[in-house]
Protein backbone atom coordinates (compact mmCIF):
# COMPACT_ATOMS: atom_id res chain seq x y z
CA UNK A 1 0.00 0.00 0.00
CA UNK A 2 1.43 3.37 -0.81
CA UNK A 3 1.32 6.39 0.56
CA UNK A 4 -1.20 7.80 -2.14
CA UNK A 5 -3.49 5.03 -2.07
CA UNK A 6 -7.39 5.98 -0.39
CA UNK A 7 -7.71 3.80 2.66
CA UNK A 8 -11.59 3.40 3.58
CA UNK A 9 -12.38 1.32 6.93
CA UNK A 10 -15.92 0.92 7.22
CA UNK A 11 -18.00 3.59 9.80
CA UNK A 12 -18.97 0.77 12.26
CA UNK A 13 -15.63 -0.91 12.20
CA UNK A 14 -14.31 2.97 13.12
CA UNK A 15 -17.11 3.22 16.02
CA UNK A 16 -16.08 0.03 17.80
CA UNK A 17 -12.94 0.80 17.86
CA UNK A 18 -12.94 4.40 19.23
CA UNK A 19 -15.60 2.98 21.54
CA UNK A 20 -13.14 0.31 22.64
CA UNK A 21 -10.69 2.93 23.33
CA UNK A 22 -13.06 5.46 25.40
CA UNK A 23 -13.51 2.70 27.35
CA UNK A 24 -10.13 1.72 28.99
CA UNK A 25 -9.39 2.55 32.30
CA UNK A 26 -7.26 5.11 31.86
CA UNK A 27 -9.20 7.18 29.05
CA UNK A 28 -11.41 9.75 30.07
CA UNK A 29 -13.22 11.70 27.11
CA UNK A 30 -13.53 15.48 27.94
CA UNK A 31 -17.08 15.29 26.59
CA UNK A 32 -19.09 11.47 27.16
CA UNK A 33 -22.23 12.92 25.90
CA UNK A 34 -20.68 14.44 22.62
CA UNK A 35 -18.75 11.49 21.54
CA UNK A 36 -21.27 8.94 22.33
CA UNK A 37 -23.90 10.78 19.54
CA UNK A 38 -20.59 11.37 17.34
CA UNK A 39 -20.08 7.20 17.27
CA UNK A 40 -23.67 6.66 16.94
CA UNK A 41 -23.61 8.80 13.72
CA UNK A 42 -21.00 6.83 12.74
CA UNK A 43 -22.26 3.97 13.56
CA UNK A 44 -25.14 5.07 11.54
CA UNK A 45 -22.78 5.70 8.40
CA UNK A 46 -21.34 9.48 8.91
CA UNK A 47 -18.02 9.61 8.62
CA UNK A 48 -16.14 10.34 12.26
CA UNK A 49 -14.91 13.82 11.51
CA UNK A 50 -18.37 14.95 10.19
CA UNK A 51 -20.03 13.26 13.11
CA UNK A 52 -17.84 15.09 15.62
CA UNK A 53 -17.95 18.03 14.05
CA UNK A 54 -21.91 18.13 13.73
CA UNK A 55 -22.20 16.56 17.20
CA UNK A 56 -20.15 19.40 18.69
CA UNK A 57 -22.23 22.07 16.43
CA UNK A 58 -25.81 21.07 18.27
CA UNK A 59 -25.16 23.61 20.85
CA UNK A 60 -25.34 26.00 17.71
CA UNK A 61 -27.54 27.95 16.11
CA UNK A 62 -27.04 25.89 12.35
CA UNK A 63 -24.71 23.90 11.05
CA UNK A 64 -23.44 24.95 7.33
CA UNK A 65 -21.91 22.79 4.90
CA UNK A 66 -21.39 22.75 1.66
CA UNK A 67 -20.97 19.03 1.38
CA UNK A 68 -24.95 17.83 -0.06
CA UNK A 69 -24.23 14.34 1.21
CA UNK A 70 -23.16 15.00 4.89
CA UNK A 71 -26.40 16.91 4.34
CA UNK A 72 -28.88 14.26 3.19
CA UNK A 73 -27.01 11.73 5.83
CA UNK A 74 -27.05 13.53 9.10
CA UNK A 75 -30.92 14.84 8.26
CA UNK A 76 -31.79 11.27 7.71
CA UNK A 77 -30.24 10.97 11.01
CA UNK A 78 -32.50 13.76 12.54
CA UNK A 79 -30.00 16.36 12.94
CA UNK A 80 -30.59 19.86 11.27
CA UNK A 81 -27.70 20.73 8.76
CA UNK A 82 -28.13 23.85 6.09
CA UNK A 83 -26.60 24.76 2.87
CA UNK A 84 -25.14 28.14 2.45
């Protein structure tokens, strides 16, 4: 594999894992509440950085994006995203 090539790992597989890691004994997330909607979302098929990123934006008044298919995903999800 070089260092060019796209690398996809499935959104659940992702999930698991960083839920694995949040829960070792010596991990403590700054924000439970926020990262346990974030993997949800990603379980649910957002990719992690979207998820986290709209997960930390619900405290907000919108959430702006030009991307059309983070849009159709996380509405489908229930979450309230708007194009510019």
């Amino acid at each position: 594999m070089g260092a060019a090539e796209d690398v996809r790992i499935p959104p659940g597989e992702v999930a698991a894992a960083l839920a694995n890691f949040a829960g070792l004994p010596r991990v403590t997330l700054e924000n439970a509440e926020l990262a346990s909607m974030a993997l949800a979302w990603t379980e649910a098929g957002l990719d992690f950085a979207d998820a986290i990123h709209l997960a930390a934006a619900q405290a907000c008044e919108s959430f702006v994006t030009f991307d059309r298919t983070l849009q159709r995903r996380a509405t489908a999800l229930g979450a309230t995203v708007e194009s510019p």
